[in-house]
Structure formats: C-alpha cells, structure tokens
N, C-alpha and C. Protein backbone atom coordinates (compact mmCIF):
# COMPACT_ATOMS: atom_id res chain seq x y z
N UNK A 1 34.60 183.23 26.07
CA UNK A 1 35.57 182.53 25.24
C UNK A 1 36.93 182.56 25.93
N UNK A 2 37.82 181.18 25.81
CA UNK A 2 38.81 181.52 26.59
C UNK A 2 40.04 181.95 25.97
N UNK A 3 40.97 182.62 26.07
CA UNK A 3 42.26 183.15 25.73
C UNK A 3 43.30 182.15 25.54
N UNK A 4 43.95 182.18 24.77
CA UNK A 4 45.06 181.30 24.23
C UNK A 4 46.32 181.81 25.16
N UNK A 5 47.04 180.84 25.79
CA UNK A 5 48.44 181.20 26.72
C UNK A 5 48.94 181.43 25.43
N UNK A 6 50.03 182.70 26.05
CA UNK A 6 51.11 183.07 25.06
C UNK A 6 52.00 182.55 25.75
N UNK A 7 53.27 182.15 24.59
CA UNK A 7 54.37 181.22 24.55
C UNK A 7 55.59 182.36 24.52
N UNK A 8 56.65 182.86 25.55
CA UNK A 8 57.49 183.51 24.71
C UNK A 8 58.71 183.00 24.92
N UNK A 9 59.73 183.27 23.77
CA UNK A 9 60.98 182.05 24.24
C UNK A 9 61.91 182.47 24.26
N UNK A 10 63.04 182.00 24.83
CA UNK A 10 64.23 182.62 25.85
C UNK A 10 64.96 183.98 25.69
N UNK A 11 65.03 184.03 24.54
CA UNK A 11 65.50 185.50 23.91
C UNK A 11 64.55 186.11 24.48
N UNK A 12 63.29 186.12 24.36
CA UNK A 12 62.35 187.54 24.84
C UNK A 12 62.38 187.31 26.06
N UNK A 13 62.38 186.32 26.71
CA UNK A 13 62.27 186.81 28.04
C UNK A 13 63.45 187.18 29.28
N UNK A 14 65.05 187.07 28.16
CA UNK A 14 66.11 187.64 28.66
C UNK A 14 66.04 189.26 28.04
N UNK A 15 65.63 189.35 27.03
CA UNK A 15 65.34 190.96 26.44
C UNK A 15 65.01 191.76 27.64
N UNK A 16 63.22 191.02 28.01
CA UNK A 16 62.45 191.33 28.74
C UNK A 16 63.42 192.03 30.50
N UNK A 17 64.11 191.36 30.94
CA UNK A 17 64.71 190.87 31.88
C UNK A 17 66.38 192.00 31.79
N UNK A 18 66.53 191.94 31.06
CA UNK A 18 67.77 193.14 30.44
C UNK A 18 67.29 194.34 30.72
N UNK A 19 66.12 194.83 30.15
CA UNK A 19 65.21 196.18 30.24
C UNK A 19 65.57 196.38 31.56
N UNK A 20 65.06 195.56 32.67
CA UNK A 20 64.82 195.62 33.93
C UNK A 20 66.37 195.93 34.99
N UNK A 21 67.02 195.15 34.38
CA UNK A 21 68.17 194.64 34.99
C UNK A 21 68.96 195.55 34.58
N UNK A 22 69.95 196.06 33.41
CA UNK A 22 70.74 196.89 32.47
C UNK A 22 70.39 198.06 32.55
N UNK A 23 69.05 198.59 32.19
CA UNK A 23 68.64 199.76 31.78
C UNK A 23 68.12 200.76 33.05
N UNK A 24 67.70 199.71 33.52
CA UNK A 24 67.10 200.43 34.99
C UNK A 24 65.56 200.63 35.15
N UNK A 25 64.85 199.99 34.18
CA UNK A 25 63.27 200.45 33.75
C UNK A 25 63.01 199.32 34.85
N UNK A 26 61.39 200.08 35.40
CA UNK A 26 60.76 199.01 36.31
C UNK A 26 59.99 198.19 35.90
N UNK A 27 59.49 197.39 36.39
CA UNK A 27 58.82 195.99 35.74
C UNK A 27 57.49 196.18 35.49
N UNK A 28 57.19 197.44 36.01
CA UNK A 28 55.61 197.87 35.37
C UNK A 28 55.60 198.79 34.06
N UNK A 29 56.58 198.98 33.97
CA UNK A 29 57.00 199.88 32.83
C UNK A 29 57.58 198.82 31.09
N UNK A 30 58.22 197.80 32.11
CA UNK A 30 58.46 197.06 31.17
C UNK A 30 56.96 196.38 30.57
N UNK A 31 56.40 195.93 31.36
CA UNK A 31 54.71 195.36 30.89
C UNK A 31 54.37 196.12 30.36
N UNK A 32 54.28 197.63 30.43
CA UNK A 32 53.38 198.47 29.90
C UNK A 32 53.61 198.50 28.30
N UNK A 33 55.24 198.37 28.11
CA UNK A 33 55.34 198.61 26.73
C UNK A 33 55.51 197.35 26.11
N UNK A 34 56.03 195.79 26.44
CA UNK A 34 55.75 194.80 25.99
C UNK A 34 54.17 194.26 26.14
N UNK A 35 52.87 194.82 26.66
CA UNK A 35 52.06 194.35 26.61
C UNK A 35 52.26 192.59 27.44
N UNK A 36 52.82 192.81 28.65
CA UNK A 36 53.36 191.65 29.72
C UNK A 36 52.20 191.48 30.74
N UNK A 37 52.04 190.64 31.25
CA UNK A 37 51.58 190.72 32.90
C UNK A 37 52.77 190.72 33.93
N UNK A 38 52.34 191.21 34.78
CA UNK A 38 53.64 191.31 35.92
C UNK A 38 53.83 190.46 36.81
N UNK A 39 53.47 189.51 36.25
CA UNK A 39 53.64 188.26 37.74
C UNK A 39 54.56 187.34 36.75
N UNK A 40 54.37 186.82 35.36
CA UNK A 40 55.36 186.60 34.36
C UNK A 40 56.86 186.88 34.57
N UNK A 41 56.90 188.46 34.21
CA UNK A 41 57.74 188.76 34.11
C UNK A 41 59.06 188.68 35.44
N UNK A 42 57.96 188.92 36.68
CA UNK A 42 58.49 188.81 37.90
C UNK A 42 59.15 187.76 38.29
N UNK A 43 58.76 186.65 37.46
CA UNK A 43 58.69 185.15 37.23
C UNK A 43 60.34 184.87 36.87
N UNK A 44 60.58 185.85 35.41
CA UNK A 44 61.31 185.79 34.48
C UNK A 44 62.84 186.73 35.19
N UNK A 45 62.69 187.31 36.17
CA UNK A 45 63.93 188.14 36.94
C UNK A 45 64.15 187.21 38.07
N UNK A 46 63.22 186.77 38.86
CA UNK A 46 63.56 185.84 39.38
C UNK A 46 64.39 184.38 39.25
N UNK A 47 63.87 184.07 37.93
CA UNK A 47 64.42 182.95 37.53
C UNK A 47 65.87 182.90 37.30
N UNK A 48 66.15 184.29 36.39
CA UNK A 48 67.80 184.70 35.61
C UNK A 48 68.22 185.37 37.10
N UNK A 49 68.19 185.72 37.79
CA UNK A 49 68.82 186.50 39.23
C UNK A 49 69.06 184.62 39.68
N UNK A 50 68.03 183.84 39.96
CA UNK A 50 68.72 182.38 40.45
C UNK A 50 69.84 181.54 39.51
N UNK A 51 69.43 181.80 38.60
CA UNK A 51 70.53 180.85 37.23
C UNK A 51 71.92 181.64 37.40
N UNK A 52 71.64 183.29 37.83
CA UNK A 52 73.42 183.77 37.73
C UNK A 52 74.11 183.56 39.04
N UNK A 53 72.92 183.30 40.18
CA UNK A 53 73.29 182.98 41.63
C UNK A 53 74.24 181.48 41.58
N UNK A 54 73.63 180.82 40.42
CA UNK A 54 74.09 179.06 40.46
C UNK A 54 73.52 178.24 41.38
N UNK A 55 72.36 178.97 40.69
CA UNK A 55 70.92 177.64 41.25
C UNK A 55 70.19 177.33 39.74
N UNK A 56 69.46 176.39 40.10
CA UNK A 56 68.53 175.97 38.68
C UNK A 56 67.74 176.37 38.36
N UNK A 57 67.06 177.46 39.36
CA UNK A 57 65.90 178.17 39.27
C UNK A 57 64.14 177.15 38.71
N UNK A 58 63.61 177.50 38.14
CA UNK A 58 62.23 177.63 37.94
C UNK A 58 62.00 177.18 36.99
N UNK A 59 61.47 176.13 35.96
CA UNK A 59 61.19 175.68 34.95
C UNK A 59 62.40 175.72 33.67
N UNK A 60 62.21 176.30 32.72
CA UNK A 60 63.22 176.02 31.97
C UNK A 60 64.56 176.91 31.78
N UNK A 61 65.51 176.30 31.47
CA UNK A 61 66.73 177.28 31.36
C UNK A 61 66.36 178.48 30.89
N UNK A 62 67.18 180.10 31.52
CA UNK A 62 67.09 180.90 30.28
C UNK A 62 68.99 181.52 29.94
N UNK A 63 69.63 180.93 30.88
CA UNK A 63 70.74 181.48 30.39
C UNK A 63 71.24 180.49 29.53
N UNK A 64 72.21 180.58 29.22
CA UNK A 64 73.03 179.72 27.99
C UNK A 64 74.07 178.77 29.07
N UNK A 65 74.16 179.48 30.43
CA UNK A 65 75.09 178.57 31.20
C UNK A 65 74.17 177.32 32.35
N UNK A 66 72.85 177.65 32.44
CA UNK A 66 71.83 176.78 33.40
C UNK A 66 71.50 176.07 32.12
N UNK A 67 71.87 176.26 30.90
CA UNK A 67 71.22 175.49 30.06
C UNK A 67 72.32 174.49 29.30
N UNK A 68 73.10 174.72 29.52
CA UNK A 68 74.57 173.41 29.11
C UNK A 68 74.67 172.90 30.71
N UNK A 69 74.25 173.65 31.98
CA UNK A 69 74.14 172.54 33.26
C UNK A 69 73.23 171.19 32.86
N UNK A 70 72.37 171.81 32.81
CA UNK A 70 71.04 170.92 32.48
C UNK A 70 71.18 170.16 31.57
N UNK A 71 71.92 170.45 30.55
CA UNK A 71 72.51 169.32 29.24
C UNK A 71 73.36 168.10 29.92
N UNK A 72 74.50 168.77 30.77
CA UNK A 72 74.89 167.95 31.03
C UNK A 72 74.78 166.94 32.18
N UNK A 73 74.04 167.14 32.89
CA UNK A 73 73.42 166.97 33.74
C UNK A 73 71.96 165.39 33.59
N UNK A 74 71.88 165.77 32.52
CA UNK A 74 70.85 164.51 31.54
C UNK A 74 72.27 163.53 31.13
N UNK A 75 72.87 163.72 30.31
CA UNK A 75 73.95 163.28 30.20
C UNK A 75 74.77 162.81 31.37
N UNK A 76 74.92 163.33 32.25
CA UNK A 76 75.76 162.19 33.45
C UNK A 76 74.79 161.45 33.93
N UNK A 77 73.37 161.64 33.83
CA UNK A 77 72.60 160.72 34.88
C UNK A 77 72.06 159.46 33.49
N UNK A 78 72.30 159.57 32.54
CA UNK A 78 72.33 158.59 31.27
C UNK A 78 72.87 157.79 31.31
N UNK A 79 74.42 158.32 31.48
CA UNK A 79 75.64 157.46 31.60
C UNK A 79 76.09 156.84 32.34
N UNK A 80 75.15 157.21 33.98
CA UNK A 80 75.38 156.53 35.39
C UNK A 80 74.69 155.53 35.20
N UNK A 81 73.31 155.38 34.30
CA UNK A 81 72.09 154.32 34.50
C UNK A 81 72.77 153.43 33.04
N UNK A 82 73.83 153.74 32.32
CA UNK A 82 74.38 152.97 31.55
C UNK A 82 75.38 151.84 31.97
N UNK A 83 76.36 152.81 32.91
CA UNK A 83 76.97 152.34 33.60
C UNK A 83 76.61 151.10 34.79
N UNK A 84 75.57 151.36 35.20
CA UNK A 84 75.11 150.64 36.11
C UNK A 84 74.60 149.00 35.46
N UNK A 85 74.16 149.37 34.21
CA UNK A 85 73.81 147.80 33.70
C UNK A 85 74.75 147.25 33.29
N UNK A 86 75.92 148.28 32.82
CA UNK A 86 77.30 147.51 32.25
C UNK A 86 77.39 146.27 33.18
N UNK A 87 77.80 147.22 34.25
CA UNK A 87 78.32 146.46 35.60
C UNK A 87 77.56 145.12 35.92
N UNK A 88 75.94 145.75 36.05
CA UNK A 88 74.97 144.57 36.41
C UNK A 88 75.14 143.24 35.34
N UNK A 89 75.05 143.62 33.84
CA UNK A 89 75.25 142.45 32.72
C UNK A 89 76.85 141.59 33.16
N UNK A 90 78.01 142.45 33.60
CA UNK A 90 79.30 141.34 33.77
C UNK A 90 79.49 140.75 34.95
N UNK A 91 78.46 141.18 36.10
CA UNK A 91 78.41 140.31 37.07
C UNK A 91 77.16 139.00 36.58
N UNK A 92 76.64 139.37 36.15
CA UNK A 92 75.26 138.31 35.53
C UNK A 92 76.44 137.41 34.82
N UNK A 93 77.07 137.18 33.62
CA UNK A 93 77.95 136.95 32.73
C UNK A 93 79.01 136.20 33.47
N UNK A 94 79.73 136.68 34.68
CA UNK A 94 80.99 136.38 35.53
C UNK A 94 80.34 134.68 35.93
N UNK A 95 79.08 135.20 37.13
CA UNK A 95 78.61 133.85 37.40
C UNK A 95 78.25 132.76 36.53
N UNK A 96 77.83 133.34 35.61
CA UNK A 96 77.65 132.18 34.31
C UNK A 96 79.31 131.15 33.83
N UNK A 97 80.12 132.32 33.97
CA UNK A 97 81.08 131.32 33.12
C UNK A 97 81.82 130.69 34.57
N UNK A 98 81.57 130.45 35.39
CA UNK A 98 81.51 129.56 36.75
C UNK A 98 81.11 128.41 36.61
C-alpha cells in the first residue's frame, strides 16, 4: 500500500530550520524528534540559508522576504506584459487614424 506525501507549511518548516540554525541541534536530532526524513529537512536549511543569501532558492518561498520578492516580481512581469499591449494597441490605433 502506498503512503500518502506529507504536506508541511512554512511555519513548520522555518520551526524545523530554527532548531537547527538558533539552537544548535543537528539535523538528525531534529528528525528524530519531529518524526522528519533528512533529506527534507536538508532541503529546508538549504533553501532558508539561500533566501537569507538573496537568492530564490528551491521551490516555494519560506521567508516572509523571498516571499514579497516573488509577489512582486509576478507583479512587475504583469505589468510589463500590460504595458507592452498598451503600447502595441496605440501604435495599431495611431496608424488607423492616418
């Protein structure tokens, strides 16, 4: 029978990641008592060590600051492909009233 992926979300896996980072506990220690795998978690220090470096790291945000990048970041590339038809519709429009 196969096992259901567990889902855990950003809070736990900055918790997770704090233990490691703050406290000084090692990452097998941290699995042992969250019931983790260690390639996850390894996953999850890696990722927040790249997001505080000011890179984008690995799948989804977990800080609060890679995650208003990424907001805005959708948002300028929205507003560039908005921008771009503005432009394209008043040159279409310009030649017309010619």
């Amino acid at each position: 029978m196969k096992q259901k992926r567990r889902e855990f979300d950003r809070d736990f896996k900055l918790q997770a990641v704090q233990m490691i980072r703050d406290q000084g506990l090692s990452v097998g220690q941290v699995c042992r008592d969250m019931d983790l795998g260690e390639t996850a978690v390894r996953r999850w220090v890696a990722q927040v060590d790249a997001e505080r470096g000011g890179q984008s790291g690995i799948g989804k945000p977990l800080t609060a600051e890679q995650q208003r990048i990424r907001q805005l970041e959708t948002e300028n590339r929205q507003l560039r492909q908005d921008n771009d038809l503005l432009k394209k519709a008043s040159a279409f429009f310009a030649r017309e009233l010619k």
